[in-house]
Structure formats: structure tokens, C-alpha cells
Protein backbone atom coordinates (compact mmCIF):
# COMPACT_ATOMS: atom_id res chain seq x y z
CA UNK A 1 -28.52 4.02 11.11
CA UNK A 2 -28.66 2.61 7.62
CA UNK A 3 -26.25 0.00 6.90
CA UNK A 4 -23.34 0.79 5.07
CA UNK A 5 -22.97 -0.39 1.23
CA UNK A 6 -19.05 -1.22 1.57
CA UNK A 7 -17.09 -1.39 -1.76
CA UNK A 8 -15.65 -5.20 -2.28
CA UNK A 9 -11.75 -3.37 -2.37
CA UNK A 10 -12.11 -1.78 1.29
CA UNK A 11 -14.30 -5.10 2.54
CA UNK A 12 -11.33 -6.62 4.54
CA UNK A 13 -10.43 -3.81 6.19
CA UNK A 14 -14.44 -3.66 7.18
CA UNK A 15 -13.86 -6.97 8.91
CA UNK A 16 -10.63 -6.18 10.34
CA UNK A 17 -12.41 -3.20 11.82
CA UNK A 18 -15.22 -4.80 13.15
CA UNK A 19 -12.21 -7.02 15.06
CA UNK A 20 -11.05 -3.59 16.24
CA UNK A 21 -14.49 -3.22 17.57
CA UNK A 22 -15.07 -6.95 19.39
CA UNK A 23 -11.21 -5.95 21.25
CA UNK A 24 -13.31 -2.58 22.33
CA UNK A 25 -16.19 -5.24 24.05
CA UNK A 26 -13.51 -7.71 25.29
CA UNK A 27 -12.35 -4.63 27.13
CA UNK A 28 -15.48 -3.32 28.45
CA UNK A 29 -16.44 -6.72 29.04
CA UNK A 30 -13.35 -7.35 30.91
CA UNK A 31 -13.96 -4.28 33.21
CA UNK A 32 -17.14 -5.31 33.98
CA UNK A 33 -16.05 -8.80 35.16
CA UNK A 34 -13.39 -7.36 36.91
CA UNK A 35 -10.49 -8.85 35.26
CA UNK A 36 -7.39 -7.66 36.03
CA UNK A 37 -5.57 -4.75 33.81
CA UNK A 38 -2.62 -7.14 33.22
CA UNK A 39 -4.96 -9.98 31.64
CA UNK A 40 -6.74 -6.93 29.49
CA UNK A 41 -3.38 -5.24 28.00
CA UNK A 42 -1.56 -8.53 28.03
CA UNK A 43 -4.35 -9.15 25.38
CA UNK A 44 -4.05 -5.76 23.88
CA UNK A 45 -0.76 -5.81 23.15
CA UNK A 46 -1.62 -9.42 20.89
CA UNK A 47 -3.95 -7.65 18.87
CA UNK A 48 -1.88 -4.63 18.81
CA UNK A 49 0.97 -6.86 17.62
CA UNK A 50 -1.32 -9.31 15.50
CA UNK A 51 -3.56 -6.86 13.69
CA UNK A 52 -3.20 -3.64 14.08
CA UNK A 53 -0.15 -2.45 13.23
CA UNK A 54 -0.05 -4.24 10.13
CA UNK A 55 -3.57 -2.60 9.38
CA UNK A 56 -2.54 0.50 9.90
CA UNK A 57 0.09 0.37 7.57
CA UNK A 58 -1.93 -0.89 4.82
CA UNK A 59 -4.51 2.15 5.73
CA UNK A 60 -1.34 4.51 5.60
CA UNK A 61 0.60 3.36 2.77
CA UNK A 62 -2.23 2.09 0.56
CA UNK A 63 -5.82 4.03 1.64
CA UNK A 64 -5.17 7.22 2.64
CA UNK A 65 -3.22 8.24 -0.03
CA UNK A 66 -6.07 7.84 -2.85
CA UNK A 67 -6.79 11.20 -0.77
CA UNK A 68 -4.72 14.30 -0.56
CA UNK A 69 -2.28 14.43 1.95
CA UNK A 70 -3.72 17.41 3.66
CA UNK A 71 -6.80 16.45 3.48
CA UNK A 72 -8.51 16.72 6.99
CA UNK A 73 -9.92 13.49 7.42
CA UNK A 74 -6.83 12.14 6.60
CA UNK A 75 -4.84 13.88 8.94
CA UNK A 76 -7.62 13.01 12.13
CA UNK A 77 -6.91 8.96 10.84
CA UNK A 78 -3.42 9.54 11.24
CA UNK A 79 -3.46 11.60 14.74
CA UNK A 80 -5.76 9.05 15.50
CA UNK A 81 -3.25 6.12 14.45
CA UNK A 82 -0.69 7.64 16.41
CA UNK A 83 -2.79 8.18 19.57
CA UNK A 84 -3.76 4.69 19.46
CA UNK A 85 -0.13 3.53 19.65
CA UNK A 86 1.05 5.59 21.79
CA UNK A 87 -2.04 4.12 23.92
CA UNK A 88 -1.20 0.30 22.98
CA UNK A 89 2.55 0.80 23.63
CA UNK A 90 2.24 2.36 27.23
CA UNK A 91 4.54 -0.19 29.30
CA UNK A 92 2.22 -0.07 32.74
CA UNK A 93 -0.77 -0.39 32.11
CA UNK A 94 -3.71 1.45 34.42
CA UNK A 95 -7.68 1.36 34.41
CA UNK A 96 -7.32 4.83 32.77
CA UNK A 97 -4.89 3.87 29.81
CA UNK A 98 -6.99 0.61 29.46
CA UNK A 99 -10.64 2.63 29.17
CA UNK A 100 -8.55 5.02 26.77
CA UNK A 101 -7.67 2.15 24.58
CA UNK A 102 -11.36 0.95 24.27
CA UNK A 103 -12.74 4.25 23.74
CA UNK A 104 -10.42 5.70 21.41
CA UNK A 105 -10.46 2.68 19.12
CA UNK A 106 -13.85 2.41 18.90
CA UNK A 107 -14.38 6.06 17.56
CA UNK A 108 -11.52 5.69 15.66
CA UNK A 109 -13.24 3.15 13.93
CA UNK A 110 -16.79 4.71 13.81
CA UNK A 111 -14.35 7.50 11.93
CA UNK A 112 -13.19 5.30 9.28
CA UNK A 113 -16.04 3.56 8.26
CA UNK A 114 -18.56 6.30 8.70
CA UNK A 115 -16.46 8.78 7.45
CA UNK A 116 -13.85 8.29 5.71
CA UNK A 117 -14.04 5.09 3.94
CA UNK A 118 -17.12 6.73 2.39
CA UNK A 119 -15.35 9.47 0.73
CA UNK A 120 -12.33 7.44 -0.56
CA UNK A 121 -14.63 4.98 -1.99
CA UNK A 122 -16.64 8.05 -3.71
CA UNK A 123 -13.16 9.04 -5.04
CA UNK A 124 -11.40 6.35 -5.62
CA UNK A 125 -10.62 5.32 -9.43
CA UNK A 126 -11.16 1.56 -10.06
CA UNK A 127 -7.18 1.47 -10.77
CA UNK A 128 -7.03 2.28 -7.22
CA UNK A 129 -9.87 0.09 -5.79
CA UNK A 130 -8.25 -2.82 -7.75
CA UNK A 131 -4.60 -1.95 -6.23
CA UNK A 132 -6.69 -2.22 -3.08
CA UNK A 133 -8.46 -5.48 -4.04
CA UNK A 134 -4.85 -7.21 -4.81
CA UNK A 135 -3.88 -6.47 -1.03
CA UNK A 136 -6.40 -8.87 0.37
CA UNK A 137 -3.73 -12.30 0.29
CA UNK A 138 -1.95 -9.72 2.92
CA UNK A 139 -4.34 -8.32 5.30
CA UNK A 140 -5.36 -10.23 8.90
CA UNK A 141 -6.55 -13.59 9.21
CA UNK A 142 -8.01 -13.83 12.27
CA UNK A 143 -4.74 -15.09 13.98
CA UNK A 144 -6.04 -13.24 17.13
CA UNK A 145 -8.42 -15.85 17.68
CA UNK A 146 -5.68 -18.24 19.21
CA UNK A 147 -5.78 -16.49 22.10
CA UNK A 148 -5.90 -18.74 25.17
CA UNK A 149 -7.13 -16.34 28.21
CA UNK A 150 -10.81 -15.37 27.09
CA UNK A 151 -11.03 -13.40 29.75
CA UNK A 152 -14.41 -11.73 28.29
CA UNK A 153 -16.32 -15.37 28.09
């Protein structure tokens, strides 16, 4: 697949989705290594907590809307959105909630950037993409990196 030519505005959210991607490998990784479910959603919950629901509000209050609101890839990112919490908020966790969590949020985020984030970059304005731009001093840092159980090394 040819690589994707990102605009600079939507860049950060790039990166915090390829950290959405690395949680899908800890998973699988985690499986694989037979790690319990408790160590795996303990760390889910983290980057639930640390990242994503603060990206998903940026995507929702800032992103989607350069598109109409019933416009169909929109309204897949936000099913998806809420699928994936619903997922990340389950209180016992099992092997099958666990795999769901990995899966979904790795198409969810083949979605977005394959999808999606190509067509509002196509019709974004560069009012918009420099709204976007300005958001950057508020989006993820990385904090999920203090994480002390690295269960996937």
C-alpha cells in the first residue's frame, strides 16, 4: 500500500493513532505470551484514560465536523467511538472483550486514516486545517509510556 501523504494539521492525530495501533500489538502480544486478562485491561484502561478519550474528543468536536453531520463516514467514526468505549469501559474483563478491544481499534483506525482523514483533508479549508494546527499544544504526549508492567517486552 502506498504510504499516506498526511496533511501537517491532522499529523498528531497520525501519531496518536499509530499509539492506538502499538496498544492493538501489546494486546496480541500479550495473548500470545499468555499474560493474564487483568495485566492486559489493567493497561487498557491507562491508555483508555491517558489517550483516548481525550482523542476522541478532539476527533468529535474539532475533525469530524469540517464534514457534514450525516455524512456516512462520519457517522461509522462515531458508532465506532462509541463501540470502542463501551469495549474499554466493560468492568470484567474476558479473553473475548480483550480480543474485541484489539480488533476493533485497529480497524477503527485503518478507518480513519485510510478513509476518512483522506476526505476531510481533501475538504478541509486552510481556516479549518489551521484551527486544527492550533490544537497540537493539547493533544497526547506520550504519557502512556510511564507505564511500569510491559507486559508485551
Amino acid at each position: 500500500m502506498k504510504p499516506i501523504k498526511r496533511h501537517q494539521a491532522l499529523k498528531p492525530l497520525s501519531k496518536e493513532h499509530h499509539e492506538g495501533l502499538l496498544l492493538s500489538w501489546k494486546i496480541r502480544t500479550g495473548l500470545k505470551k499468555d499474560v493474564s486478562i487483568e495485566r492486559i485491561k489493567s493497561y487498557c484502561d491507562f491508555f483508555f484514560k491517558e489517550d483516548l478519550v481525550h482523542h476522541f474528543n478532539i476527533e468529535e468536536l474539532h475533525i469530524f465536523p469540517i464534514l457534514e453531520a450525516d455524512d456516512e463516514l462520519v457517522k461509522r467514526a462515531l458508532a465506532d467511538h462509541r463501540k470502542l468505549k463501551r469495549l474499554f469501559m466493560k468492568k470484567q474483563p474476558d479473553m473475548k472483550s480483550i480480543v474485541a478491544i484489539e480488533e476493533e481499534l485497529e480497524a477503527h483506525i485503518r478507518f480513519e486514516e485510510r478513509i476518512l482523514f483522506d476526505k476531510i483533508q481533501k475538504v478541509a479549508s486552510e481556516r479549518e486545517l489551521l484551527k486544527i494546527e492550533k490544537l497540537h499544544h493539547s493533544i497526547n504526549d506520550g504519557s502512556t509510556e510511564s507505564w511500569k508492567d510491559k507486559f508485551w517486552e
